[in-house]
Protein backbone atom coordinates (compact mmCIF):
# COMPACT_ATOMS: atom_id res chain seq x y z
CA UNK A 1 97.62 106.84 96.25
CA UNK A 2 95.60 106.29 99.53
CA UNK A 3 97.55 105.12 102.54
CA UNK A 4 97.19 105.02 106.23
CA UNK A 5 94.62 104.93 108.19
CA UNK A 6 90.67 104.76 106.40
CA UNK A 7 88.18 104.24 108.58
CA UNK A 8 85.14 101.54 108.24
CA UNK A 9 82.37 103.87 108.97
CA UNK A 10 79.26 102.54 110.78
CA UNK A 11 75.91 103.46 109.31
CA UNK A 12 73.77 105.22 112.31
CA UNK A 13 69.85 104.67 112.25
CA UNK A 14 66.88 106.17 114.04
CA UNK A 15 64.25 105.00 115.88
CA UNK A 16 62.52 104.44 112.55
CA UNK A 17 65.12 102.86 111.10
CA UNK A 18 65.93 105.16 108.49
CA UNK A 19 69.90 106.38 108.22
CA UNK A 20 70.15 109.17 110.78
CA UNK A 21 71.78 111.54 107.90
CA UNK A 22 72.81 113.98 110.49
CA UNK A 23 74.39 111.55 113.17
CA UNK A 24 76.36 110.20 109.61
CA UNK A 25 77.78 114.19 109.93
CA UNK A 26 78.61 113.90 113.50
CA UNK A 27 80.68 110.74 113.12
CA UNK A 28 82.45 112.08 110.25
CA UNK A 29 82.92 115.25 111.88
CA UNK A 30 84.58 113.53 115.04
CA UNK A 31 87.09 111.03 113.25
CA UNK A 32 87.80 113.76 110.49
CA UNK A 33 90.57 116.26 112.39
CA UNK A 34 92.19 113.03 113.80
CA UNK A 35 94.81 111.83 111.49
CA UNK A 36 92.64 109.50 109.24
CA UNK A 37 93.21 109.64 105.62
CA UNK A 38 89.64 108.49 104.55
CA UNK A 39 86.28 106.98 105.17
CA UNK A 40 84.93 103.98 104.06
CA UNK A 41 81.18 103.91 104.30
CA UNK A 42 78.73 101.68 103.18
CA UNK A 43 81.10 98.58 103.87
CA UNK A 44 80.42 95.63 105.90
CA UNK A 45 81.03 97.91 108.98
CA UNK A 46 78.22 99.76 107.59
CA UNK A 47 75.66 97.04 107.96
CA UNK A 48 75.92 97.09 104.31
CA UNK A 49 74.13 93.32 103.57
CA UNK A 50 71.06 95.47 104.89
CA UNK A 51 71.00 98.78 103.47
CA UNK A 52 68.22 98.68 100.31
CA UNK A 53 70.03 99.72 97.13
CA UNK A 54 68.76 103.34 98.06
CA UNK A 55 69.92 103.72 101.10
CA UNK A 56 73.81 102.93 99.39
CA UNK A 57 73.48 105.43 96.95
CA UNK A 58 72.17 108.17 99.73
CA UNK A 59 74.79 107.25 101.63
CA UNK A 60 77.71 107.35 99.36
CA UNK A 61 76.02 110.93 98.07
CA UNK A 62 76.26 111.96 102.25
CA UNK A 63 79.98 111.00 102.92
CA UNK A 64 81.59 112.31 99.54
CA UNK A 65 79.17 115.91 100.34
CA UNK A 66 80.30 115.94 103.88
CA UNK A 67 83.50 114.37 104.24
CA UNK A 68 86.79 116.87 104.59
CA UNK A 69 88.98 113.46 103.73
CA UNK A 70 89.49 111.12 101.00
CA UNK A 71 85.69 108.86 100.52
CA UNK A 72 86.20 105.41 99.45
CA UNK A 73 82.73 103.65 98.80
CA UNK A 74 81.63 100.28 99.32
CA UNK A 75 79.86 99.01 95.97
CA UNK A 76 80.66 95.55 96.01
CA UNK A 77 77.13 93.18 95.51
CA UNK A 78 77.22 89.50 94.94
CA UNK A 79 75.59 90.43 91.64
CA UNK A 80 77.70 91.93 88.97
CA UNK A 81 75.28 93.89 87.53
CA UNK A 82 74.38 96.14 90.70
CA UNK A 83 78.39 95.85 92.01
CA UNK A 84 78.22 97.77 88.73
CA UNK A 85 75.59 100.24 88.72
CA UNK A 86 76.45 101.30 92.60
CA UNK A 87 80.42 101.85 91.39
CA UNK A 88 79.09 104.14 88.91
CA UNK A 89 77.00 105.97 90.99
CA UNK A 90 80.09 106.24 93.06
CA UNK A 91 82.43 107.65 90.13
CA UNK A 92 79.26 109.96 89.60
CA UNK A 93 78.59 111.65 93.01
CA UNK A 94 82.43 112.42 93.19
CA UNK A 95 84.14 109.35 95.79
CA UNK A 96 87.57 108.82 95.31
CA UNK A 97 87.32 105.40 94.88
CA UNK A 98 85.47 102.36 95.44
CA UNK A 99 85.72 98.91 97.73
CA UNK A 100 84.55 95.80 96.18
CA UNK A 101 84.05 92.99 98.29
CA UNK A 102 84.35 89.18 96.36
CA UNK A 103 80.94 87.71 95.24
CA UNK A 104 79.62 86.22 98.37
CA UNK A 105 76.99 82.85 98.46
CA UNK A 106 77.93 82.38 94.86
CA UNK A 107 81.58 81.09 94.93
CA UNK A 108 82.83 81.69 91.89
CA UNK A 109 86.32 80.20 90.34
CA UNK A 110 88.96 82.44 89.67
CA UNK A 111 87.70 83.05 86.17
CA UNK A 112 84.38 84.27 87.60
CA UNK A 113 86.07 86.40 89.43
CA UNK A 114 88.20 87.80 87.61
CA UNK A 115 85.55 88.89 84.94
CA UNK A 116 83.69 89.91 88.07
CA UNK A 117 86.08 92.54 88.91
CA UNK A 118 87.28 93.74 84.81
CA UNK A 119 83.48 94.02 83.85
CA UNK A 120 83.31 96.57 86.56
CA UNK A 121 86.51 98.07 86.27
CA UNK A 122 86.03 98.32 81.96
CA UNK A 123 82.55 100.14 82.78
CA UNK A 124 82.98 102.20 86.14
CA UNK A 125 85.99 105.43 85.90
CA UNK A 126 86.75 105.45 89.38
CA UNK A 127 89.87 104.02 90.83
CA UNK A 128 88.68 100.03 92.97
CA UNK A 129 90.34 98.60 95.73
CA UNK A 130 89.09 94.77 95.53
CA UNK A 131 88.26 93.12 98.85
CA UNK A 132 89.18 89.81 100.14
CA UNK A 133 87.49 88.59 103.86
CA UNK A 134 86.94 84.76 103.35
CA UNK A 135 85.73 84.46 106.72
CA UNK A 136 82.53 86.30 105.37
CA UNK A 137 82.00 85.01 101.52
CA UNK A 138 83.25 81.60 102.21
CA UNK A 139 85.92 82.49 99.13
CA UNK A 140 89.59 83.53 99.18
CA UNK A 141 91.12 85.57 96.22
CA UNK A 142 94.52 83.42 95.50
CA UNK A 143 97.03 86.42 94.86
CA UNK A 144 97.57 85.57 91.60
CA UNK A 145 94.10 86.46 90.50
CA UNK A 146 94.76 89.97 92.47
CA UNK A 147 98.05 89.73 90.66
CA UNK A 148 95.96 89.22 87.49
CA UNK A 149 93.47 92.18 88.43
CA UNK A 150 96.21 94.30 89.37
CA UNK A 151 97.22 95.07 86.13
CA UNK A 152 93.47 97.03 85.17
CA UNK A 153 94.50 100.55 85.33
CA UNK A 154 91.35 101.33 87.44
CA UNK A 155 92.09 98.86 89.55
CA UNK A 156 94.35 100.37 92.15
CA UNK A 157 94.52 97.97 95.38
CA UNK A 158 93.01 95.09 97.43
CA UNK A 159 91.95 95.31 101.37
CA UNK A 160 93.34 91.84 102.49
CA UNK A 161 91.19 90.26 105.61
CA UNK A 162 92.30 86.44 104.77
CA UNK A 163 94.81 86.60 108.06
CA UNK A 164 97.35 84.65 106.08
CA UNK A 165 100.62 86.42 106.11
CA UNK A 166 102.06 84.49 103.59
CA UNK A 167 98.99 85.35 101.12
CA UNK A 168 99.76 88.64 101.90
CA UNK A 169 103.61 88.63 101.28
CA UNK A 170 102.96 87.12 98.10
CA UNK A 171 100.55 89.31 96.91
CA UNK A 172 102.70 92.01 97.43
CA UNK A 173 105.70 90.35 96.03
CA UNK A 174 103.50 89.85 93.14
CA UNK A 175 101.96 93.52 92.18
CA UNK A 176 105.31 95.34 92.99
CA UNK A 177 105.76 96.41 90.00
CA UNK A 178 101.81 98.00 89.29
CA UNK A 179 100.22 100.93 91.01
CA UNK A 180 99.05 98.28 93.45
CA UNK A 181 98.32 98.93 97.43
CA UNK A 182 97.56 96.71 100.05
CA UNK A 183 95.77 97.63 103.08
CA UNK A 184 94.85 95.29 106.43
CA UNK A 185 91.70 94.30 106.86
CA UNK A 186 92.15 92.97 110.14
CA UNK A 187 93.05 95.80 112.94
CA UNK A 188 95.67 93.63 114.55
CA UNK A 189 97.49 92.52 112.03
CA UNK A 190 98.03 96.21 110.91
CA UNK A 191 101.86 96.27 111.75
CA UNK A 192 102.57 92.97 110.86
CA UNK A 193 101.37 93.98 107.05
CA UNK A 194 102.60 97.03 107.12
CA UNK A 195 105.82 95.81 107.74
CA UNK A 196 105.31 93.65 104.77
CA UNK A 197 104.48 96.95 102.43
CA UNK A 198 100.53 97.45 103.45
CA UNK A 199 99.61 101.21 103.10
CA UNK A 200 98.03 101.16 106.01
CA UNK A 201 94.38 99.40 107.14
CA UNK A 202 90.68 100.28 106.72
CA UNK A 203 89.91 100.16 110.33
CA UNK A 204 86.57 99.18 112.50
CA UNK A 205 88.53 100.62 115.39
CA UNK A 206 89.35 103.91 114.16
CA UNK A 207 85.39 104.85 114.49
CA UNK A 208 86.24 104.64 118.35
CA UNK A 209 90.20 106.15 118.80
CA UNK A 210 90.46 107.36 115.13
CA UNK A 211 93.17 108.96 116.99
CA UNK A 212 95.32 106.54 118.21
CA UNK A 213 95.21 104.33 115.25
CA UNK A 214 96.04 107.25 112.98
CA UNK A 215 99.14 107.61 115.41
CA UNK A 216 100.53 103.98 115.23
CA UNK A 217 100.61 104.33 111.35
CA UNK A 218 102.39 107.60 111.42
CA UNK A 219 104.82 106.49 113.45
CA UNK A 220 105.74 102.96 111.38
CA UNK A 221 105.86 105.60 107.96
CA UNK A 222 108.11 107.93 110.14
CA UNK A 223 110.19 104.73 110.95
CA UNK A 224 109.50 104.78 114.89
CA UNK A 225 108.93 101.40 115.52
CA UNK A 226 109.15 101.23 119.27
CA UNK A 227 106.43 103.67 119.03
CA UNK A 228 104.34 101.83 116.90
CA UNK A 229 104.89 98.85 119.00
CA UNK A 230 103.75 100.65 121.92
CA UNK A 231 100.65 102.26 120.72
CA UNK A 232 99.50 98.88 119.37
CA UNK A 233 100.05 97.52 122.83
CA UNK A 234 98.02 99.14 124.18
CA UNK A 235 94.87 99.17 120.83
CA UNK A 236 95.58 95.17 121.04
CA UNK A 237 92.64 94.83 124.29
CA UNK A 238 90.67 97.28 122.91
CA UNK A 239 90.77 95.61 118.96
CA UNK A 240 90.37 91.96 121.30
CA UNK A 241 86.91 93.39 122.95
CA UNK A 242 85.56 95.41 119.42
CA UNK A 243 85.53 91.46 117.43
CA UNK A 244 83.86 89.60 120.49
CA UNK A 245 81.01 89.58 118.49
CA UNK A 246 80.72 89.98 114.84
CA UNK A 247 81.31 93.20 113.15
CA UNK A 248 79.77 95.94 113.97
CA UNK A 249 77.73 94.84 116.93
CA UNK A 250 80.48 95.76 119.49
CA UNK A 251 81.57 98.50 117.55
CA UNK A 252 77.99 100.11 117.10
CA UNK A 253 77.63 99.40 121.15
CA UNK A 254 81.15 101.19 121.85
CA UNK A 255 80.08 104.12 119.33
CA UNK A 256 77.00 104.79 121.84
CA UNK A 257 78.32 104.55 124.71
CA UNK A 258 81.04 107.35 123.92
CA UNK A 259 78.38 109.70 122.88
CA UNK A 260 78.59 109.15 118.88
CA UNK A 261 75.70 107.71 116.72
CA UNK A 262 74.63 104.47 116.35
CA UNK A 263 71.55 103.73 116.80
CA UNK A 264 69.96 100.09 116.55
CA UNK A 265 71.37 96.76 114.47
CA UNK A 266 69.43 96.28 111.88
CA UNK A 267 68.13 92.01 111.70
CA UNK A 268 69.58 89.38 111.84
CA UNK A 269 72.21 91.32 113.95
CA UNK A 270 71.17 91.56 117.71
CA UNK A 271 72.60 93.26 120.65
CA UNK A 272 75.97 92.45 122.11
CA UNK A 273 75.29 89.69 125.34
CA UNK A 274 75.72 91.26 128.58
CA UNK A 275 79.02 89.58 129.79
CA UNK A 276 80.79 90.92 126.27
CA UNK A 277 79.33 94.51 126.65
CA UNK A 278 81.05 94.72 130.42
CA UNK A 279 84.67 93.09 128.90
CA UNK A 280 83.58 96.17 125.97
CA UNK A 281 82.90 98.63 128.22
CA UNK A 282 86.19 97.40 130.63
CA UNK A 283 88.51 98.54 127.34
CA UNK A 284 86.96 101.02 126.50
CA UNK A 285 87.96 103.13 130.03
CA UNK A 286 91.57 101.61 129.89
CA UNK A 287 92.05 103.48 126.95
CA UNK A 288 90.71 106.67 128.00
CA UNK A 289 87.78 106.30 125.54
CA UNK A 290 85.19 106.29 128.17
């Protein structure tokens, strides 16, 4: 089973705006010797809404043939039918296991979504982690659908970006007794869950201080809580400054500016405003990033 620390890769792009396939390299080689336990690519992180249907399978094929640590793909669509065919083409090209986000725009009930999920999960061999962020498909997953889901054998976890601790607890409470995990979706609410029985989070900040994230988990498993506390002390500003904006567009800025790849946002994302960028940039040299 996955725990820890995965990180949310960002998806780098060149001046023609194609993937830059060897700054994808560089990024994985820099997070992958510092205490992550995999690499999510191809999420929202990864600009996913505008990569074609291509560009996801290329990039899933470039992580799993490049990465040292565990690959967990983002397949998830809106539309069944390609959630399905890019899950597949995830089980094919060798990732450990897939992310699927909740149908977004369409809003389906909780019967819609749960046949969302088992048509996948009957027709895709590779272990899912469903994904639940509201705050981006307008649609929570109540936990007793994920309770419901939980029971698919390939069906092996949830990343939970509601923010509602009790939702959390209860999905927990509710899957204890399935090969079930639960990781944060939300950076600063990484202890709090864990402390609940999260795994650990799939992290936007860990593309910046893979490092020091990777840390604060160890040290909760080891049972060192004063020095978890203390190391997410002092992530808190920096995690603050990284969701100014909306995912990735500080974390894409923060990437550049400490010598990784980035590249450009693809539209409708734009740069990060001037006054964010210096509160950015102030974090970034607190921690020792910059």
């Amino acid at each position: 089973m996955l725990d820890g620390v995965l990180v949310a890769l960002i998806t780098p792009f060149t001046r023609d705006d194609v993937i830059d396939t060897d700054g994808v390299r560089s990024n994985i080689d820099f997070l992958a010797n510092k205490g992550i336990s995999g690499i999510v690519p191809s999420g929202t992180t990864g600009e996913s809404a505008t990569l074609t249907f291509q560009e996801h399978k290329d990039l899933i094929e470039l992580t799993v043939d490049h990465s040292p640590v565990a690959v967990v793909a983002g397949t998830g669509s809106n539309s069944t039918a390609e959630a399905l065919e890019l899950t597949q083409y995830a089980a094919d090209a060798g990732a450990d296991a897939a992310l699927l986000i909740t149908p977004y725009y369409n809003k389906p009930n909780d019967e819609g979504l749960v046949r969302h999920f088992t048509r996948i999960a009957d027709n895709a061999d590779i272990p899912q982690i469903l994904y639940n962020v509201p705050s981006r498909t307008c649609i929570n997953m109540k936990p007793e659908v994920a309770a419901r889901l939980a029971r698919h054998p390939n069906i092996i976890g949830i990343k939970e970006a509601s923010g509602d601790l009790e939702q959390i607890a209860e999905i927990i409470t509710l899957t204890q007794d399935e090969d079930f995990i639960l990781f944060s979706g939300d950076d600063a609410m990484t202890l709090p869950i864990m402390e609940l029985g999260g795994a650990g989070v799939i992290s936007v900040t860990a593309n910046i201080v893979p490092e020091k994230m990777a840390a604060m988990a160890a040290a909760f498993k080891k049972g060192n809580k004063t020095e978890a506390e203390r190391i997410e002390k002092e992530l808190l500003p920096l995690i603050d400054a990284l969701f100014l904006e909306t995912n990735p567009i500080p974390v894409k800025r923060a990437a550049e500016l400490i010598g990784l790849a980035a590249g450009h946002l693809r539209l409708p994302l734009a740069p990060i405003s001037t006054d964010n960028e210096a509160k950015l940039i102030a974090e970034l040299k607190a921690i020792g990033a910059l």
